[in-house]
C-alpha atoms as a PDB file:
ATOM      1  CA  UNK A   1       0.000   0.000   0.000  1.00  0.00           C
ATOM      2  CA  UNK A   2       1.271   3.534  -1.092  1.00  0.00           C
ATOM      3  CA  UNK A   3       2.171   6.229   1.643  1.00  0.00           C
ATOM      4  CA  UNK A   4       0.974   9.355   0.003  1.00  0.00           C
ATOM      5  CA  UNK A   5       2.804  12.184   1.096  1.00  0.00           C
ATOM      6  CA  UNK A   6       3.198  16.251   0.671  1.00  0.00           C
ATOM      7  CA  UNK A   7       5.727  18.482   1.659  1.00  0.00           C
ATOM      8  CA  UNK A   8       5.133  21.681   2.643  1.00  0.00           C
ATOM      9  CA  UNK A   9       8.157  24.001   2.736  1.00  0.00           C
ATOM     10  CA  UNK A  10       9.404  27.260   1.487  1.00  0.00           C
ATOM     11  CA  UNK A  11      13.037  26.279  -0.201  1.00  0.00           C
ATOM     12  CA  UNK A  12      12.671  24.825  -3.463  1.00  0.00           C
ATOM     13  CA  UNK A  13      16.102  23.181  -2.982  1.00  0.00           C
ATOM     14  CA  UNK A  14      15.098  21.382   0.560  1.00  0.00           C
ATOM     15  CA  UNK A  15      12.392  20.202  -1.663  1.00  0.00           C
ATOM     16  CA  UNK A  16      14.177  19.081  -4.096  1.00  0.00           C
ATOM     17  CA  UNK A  17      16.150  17.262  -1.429  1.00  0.00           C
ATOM     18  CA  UNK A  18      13.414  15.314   0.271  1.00  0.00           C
ATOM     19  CA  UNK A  19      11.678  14.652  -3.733  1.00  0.00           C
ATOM     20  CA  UNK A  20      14.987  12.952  -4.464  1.00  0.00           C
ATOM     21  CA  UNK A  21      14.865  11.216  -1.146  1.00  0.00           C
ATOM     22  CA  UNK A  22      11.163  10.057  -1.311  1.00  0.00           C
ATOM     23  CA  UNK A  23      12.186   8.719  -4.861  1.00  0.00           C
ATOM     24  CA  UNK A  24      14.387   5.708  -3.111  1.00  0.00           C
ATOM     25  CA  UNK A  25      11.362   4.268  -1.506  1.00  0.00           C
ATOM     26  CA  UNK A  26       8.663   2.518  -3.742  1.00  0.00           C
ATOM     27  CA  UNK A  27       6.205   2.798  -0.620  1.00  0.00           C
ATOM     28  CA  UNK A  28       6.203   6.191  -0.684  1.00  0.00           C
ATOM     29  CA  UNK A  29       4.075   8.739  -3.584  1.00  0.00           C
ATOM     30  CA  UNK A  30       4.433  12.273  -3.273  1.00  0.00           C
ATOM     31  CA  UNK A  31       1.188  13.665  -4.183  1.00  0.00           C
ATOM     32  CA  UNK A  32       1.514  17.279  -3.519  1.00  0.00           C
ATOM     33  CA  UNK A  33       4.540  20.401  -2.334  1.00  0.00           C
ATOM     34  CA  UNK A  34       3.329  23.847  -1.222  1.00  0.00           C
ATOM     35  CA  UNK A  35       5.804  26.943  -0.275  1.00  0.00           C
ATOM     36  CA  UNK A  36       3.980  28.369   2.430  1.00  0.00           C
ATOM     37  CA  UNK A  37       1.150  27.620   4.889  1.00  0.00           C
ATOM     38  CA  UNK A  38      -1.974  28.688   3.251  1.00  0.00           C
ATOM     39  CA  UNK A  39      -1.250  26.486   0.102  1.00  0.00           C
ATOM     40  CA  UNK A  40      -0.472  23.781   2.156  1.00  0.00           C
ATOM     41  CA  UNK A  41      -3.745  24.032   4.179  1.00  0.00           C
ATOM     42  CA  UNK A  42      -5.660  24.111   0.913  1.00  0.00           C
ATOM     43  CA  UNK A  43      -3.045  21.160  -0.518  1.00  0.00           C
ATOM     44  CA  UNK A  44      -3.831  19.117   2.888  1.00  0.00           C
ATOM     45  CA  UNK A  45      -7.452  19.472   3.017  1.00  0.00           C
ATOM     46  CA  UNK A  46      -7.819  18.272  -0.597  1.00  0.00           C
ATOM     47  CA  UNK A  47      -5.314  15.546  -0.724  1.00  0.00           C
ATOM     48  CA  UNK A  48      -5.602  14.215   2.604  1.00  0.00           C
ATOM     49  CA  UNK A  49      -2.624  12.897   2.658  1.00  0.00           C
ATOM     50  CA  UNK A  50      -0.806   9.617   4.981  1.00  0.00           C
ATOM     51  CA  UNK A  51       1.889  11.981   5.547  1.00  0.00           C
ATOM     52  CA  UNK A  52       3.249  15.528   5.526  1.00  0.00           C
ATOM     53  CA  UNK A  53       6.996  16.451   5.684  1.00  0.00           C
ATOM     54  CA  UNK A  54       6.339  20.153   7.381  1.00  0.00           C
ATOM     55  CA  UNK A  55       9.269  22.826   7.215  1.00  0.00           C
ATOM     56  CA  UNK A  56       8.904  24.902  10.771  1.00  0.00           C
ATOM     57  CA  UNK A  57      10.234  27.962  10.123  1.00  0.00           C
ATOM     58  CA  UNK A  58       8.275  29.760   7.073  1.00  0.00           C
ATOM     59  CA  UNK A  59       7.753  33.337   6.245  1.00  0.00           C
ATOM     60  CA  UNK A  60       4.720  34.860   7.745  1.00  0.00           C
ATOM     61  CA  UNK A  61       3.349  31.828   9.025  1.00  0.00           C
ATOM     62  CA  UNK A  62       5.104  28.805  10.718  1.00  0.00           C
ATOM     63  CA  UNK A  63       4.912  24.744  10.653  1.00  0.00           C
ATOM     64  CA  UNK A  64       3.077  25.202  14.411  1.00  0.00           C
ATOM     65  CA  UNK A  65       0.537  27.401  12.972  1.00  0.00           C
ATOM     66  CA  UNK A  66      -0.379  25.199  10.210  1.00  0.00           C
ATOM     67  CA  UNK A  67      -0.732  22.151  12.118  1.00  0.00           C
ATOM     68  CA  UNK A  68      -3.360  24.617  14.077  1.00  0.00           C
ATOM     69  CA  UNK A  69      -5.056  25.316  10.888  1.00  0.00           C
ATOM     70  CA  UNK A  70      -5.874  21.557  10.439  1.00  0.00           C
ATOM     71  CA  UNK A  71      -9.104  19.529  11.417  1.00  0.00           C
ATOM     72  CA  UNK A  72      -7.245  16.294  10.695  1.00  0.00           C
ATOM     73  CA  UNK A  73      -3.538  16.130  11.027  1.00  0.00           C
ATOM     74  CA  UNK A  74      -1.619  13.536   8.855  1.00  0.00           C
ATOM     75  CA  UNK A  75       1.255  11.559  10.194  1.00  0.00           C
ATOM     76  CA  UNK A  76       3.647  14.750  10.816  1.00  0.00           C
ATOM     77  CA  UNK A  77       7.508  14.907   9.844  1.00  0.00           C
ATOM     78  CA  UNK A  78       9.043  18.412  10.951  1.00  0.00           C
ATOM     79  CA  UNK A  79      12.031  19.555   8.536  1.00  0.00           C
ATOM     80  CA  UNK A  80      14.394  22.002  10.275  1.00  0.00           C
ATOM     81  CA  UNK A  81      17.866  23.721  10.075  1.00  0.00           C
ATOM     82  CA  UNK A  82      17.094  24.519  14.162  1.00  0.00           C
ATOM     83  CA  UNK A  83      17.454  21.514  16.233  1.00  0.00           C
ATOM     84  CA  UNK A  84      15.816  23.960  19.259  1.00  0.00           C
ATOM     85  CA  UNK A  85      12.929  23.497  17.326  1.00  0.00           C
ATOM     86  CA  UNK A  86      12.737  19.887  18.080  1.00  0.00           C
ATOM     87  CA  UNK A  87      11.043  19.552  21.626  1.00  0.00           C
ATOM     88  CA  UNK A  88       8.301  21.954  20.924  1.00  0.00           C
ATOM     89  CA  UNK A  89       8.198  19.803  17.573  1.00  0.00           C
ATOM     90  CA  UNK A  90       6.908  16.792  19.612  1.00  0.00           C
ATOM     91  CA  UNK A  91       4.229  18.804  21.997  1.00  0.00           C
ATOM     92  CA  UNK A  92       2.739  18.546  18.198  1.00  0.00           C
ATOM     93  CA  UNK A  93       2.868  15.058  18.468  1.00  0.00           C
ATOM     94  CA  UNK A  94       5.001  15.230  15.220  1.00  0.00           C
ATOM     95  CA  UNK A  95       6.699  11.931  14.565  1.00  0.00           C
ATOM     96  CA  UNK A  96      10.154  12.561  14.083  1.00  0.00           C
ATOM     97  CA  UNK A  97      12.375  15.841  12.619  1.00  0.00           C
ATOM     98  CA  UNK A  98      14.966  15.629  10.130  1.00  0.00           C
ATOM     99  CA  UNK A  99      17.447  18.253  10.342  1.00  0.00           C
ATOM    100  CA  UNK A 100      18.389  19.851   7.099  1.00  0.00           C
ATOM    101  CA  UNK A 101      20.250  19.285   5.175  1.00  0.00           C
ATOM    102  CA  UNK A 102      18.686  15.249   5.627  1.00  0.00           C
ATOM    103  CA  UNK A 103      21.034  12.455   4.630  1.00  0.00           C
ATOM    104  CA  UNK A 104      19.823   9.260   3.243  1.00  0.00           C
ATOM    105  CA  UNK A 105      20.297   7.119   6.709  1.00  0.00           C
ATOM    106  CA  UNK A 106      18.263   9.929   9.172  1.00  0.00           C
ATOM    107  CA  UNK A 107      15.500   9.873   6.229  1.00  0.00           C
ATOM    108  CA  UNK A 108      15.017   5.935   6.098  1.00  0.00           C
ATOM    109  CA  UNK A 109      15.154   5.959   9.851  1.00  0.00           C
ATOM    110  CA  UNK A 110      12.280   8.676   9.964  1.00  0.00           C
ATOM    111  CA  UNK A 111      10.269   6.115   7.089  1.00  0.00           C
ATOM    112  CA  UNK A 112      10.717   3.207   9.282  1.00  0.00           C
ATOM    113  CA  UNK A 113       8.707   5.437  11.824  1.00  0.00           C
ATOM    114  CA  UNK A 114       6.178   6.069   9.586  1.00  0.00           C
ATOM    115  CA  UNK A 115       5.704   2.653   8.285  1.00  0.00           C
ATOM    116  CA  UNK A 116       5.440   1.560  12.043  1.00  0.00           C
ATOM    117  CA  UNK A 117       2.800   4.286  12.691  1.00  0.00           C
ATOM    118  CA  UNK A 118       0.768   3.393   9.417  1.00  0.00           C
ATOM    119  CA  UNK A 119       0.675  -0.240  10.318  1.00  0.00           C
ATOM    120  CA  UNK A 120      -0.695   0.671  13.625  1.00  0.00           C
ATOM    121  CA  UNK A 121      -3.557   2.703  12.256  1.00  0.00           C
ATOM    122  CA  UNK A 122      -4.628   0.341   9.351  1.00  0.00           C
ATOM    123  CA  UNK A 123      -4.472  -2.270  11.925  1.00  0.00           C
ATOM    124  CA  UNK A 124      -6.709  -0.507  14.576  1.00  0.00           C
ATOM    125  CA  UNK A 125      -8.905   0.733  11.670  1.00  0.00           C
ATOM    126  CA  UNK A 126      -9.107  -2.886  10.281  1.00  0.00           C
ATOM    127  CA  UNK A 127     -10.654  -3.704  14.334  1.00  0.00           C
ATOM    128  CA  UNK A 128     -13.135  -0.901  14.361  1.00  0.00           C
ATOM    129  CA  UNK A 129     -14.555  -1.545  10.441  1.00  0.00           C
ATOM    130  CA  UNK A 130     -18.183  -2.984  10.479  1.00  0.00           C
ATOM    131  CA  UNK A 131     -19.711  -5.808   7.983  1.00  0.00           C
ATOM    132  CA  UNK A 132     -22.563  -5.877   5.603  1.00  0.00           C
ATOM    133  CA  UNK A 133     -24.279  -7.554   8.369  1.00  0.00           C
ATOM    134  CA  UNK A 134     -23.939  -5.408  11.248  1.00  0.00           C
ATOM    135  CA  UNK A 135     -25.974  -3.699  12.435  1.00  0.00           C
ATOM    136  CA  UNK A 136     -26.783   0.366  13.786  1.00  0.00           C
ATOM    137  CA  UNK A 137     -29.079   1.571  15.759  1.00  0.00           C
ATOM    138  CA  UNK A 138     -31.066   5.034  14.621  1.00  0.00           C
ATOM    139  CA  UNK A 139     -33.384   7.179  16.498  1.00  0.00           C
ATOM    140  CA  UNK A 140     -34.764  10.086  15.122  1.00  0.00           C
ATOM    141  CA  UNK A 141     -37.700  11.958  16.947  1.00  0.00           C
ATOM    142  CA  UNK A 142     -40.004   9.338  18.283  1.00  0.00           C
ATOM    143  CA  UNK A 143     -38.836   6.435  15.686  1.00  0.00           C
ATOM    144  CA  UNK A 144     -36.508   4.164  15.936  1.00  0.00           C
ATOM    145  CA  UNK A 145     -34.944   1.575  13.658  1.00  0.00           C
ATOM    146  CA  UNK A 146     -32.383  -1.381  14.178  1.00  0.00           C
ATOM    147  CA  UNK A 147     -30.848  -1.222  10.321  1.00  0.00           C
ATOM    148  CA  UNK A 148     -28.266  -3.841   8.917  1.00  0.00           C
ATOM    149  CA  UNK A 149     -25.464  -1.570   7.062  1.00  0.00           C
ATOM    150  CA  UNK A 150     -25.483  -3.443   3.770  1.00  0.00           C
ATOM    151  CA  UNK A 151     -29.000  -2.707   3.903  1.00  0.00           C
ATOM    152  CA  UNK A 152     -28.152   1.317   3.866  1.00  0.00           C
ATOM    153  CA  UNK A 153     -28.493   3.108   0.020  1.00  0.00           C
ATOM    154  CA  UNK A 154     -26.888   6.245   0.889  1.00  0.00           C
ATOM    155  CA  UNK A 155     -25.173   8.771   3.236  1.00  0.00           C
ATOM    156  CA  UNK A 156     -25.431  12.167   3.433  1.00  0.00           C
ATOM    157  CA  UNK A 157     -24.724  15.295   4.886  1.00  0.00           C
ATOM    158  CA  UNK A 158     -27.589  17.638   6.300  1.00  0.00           C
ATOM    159  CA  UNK A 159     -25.694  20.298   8.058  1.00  0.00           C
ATOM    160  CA  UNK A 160     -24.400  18.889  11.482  1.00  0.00           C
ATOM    161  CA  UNK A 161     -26.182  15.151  11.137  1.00  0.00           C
ATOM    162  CA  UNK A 162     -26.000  12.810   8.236  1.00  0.00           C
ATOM    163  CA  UNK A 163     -29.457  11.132   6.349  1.00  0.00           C
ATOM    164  CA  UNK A 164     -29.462   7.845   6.279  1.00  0.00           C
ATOM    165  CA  UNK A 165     -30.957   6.098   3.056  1.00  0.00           C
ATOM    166  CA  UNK A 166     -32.706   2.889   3.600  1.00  0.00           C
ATOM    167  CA  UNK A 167     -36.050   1.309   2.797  1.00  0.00           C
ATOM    168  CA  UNK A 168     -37.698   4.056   1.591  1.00  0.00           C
ATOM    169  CA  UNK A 169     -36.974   6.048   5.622  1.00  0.00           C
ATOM    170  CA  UNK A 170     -34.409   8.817   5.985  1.00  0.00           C
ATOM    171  CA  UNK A 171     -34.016   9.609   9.579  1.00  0.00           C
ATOM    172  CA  UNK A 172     -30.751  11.712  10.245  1.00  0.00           C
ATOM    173  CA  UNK A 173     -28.182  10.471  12.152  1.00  0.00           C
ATOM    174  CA  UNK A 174     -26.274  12.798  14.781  1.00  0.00           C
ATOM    175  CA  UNK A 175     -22.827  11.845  14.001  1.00  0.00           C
ATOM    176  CA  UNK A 176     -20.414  13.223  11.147  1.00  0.00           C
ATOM    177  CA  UNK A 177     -20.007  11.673   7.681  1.00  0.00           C
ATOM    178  CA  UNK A 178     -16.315  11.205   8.007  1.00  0.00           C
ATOM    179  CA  UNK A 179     -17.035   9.286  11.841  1.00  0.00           C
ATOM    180  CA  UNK A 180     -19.133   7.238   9.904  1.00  0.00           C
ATOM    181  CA  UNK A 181     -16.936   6.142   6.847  1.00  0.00           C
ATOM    182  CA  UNK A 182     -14.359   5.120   9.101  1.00  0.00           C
ATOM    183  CA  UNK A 183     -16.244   2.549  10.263  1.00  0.00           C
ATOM    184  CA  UNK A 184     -18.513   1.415   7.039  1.00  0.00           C
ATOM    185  CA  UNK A 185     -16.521  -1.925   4.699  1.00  0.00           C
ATOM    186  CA  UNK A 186     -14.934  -0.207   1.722  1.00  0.00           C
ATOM    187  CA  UNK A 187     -15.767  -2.734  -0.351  1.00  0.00           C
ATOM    188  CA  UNK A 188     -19.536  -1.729  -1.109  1.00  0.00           C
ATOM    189  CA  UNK A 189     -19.330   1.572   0.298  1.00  0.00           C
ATOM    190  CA  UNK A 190     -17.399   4.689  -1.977  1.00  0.00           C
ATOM    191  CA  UNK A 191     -17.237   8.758  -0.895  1.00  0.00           C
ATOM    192  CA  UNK A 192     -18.783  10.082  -3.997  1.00  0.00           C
ATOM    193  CA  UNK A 193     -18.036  13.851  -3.099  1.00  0.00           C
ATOM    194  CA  UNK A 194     -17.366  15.413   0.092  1.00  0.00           C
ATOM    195  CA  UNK A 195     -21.493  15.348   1.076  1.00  0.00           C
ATOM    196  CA  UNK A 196     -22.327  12.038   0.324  1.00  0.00           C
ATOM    197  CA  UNK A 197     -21.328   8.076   0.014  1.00  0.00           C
ATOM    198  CA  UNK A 198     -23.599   5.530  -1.590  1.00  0.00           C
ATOM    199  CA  UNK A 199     -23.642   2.044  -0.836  1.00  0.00           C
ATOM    200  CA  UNK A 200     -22.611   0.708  -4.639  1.00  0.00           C
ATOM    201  CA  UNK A 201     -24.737  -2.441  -4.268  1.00  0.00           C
ATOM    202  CA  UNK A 202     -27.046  -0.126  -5.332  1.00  0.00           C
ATOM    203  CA  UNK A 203     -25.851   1.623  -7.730  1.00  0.00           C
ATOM    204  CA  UNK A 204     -27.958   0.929 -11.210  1.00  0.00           C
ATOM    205  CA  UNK A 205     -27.174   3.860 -13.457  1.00  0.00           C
ATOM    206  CA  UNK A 206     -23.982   5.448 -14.296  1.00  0.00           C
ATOM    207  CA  UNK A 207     -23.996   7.961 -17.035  1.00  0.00           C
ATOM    208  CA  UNK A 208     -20.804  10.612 -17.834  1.00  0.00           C
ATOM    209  CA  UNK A 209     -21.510  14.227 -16.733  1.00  0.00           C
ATOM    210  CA  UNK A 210     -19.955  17.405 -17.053  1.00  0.00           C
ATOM    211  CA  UNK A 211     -16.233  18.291 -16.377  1.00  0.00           C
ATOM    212  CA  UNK A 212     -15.155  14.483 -16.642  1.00  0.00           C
ATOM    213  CA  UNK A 213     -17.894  14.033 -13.412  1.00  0.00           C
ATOM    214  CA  UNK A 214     -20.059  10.664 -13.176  1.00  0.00           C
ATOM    215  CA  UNK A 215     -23.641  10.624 -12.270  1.00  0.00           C
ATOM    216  CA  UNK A 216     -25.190   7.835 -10.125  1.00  0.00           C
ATOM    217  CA  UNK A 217     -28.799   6.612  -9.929  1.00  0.00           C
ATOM    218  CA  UNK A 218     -29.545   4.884  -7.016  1.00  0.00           C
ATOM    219  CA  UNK A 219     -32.209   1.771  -7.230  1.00  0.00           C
ATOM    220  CA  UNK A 220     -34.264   4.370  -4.905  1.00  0.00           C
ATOM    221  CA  UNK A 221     -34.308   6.747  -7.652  1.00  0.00           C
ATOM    222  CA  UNK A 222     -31.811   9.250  -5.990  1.00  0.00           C
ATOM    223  CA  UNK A 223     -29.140  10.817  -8.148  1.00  0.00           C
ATOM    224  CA  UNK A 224     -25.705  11.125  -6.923  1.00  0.00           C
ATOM    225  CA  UNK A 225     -22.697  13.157  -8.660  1.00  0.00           C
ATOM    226  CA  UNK A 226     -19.401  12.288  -8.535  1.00  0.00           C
ATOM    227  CA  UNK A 227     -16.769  14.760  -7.739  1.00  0.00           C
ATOM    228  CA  UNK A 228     -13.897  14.506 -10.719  1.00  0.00           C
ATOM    229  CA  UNK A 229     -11.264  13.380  -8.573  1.00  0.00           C
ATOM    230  CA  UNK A 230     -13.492  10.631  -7.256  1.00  0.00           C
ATOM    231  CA  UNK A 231     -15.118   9.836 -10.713  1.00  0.00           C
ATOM    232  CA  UNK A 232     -11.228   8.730 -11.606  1.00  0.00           C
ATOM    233  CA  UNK A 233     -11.352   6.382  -8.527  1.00  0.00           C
ATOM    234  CA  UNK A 234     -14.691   4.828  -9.046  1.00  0.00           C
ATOM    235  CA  UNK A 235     -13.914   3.899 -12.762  1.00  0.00           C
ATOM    236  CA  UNK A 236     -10.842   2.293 -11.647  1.00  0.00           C
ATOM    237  CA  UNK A 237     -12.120   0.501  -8.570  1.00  0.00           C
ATOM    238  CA  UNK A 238     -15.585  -0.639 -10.529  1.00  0.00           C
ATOM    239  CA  UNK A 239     -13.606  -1.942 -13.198  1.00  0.00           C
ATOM    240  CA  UNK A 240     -12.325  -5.257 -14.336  1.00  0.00           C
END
């Protein structure tokens, strides 16, 4: 499995550095570099990536504040040329620090690290993942439903709860959609877009839409539009 990575950091040549670094491990897919904070917010929220190799000391606005910035922090390498940056470095529960310029041992140390950490949160991911057949309880109002989760059509967001799509009921569920796809089998389940994920058991319509965008029809007649990025993934994954 791939450990998709970004770096954030303001030298092009410490980029360069850790690009020609990342190339001597075929775990490891660099996926995005930003020069400053606010482009690696922006680069973090939309790739979400495994890992992020974070300068800490930026123009305007540092490593620290970034991190801040951040709903959901990847697995956090700090790159430095001030090793006094190092202790506050793990009050950030940052993994490791490589102090620049990085040689090839202190790097494959740090991705040993990582590989340990990832391992760690597939497998306690792997322990938490539900079945087809399990089953969630729902209560909305006054009603109140036992539902099996291969049984569900659809997710989707309704400002701070999620609808849940089942058997022609849609009672809304106070938790978020991303607590809920951590748990839900990724083999029928797929994020279409950032407000929804369908179940694609039943999926029986798939037509092309615009901007190189799919649209779904559900078997219960609701139409679901697939973000471009994620139109890429669901060709691949629903091919042969």
């Amino acid at each position: 499995m791939k450990i998709r990575a970004v770096i954030v950091e303001d030298s092009r040549l410490a980029r360069n550095e850790l690009k020609e670094l990342i190339k001597l491990h075929d775990d490891l897919e660099l996926v995005g570099e930003a020069e400053n904070v606010d482009e690696g917010v922006e680069l973090i929220q939309s790739e979400k990536p495994d890992l992020l190799f974070l300068d800490i000391n930026m123009p305007e606005k540092d490593g620290f504040e970034l991190l801040e910035m951040l709903d959901e922090v990847p697995i956090t390498v700090f790159t430095t040329a001030y090793d006094e940056y190092a202790i506050k470095s793990f009050e950030y529960n940052a993994l490791d620090y490589l102090l620049k310029p990085v040689s090839e041992k202190r790097f494959d140390i740090a991705m040993e690290k990582v590989r340990a950490q990832m391992e760690a949160k597939n497998n306690q991911s792997k322990a938490k993942k539900l079945t087809d057949g399990s089953q969630i309880f729902i209560k909305d109002g006054e009603s109140c439903w036992l539902v099996k989760i291969g049984d569900i059509e659809l997710f989707e967001i309704v400002g701070n709860y999620t609808r849940v799509y089942f058997a022609n009921e849609k009672p809304l569920l106070y938790k978020s959609l991303n607590q809920i796809e951590e748990k839900l089998p990724e083999e029928f389940f797929f994020r279409a877009n950032r407000q929804q994920i369908v179940n694609t058991n039943f999926v029986e319509g798939v037509v092309p839409w615009f901007n190189g965008k799919l649209k779904l029809t559900l078997t219960n007649g609701e139409e679901v539009e697939v973000s471009r990025r994620q139109s890429y993934i669901f060709k691949d994954r629903m091919s042969l």
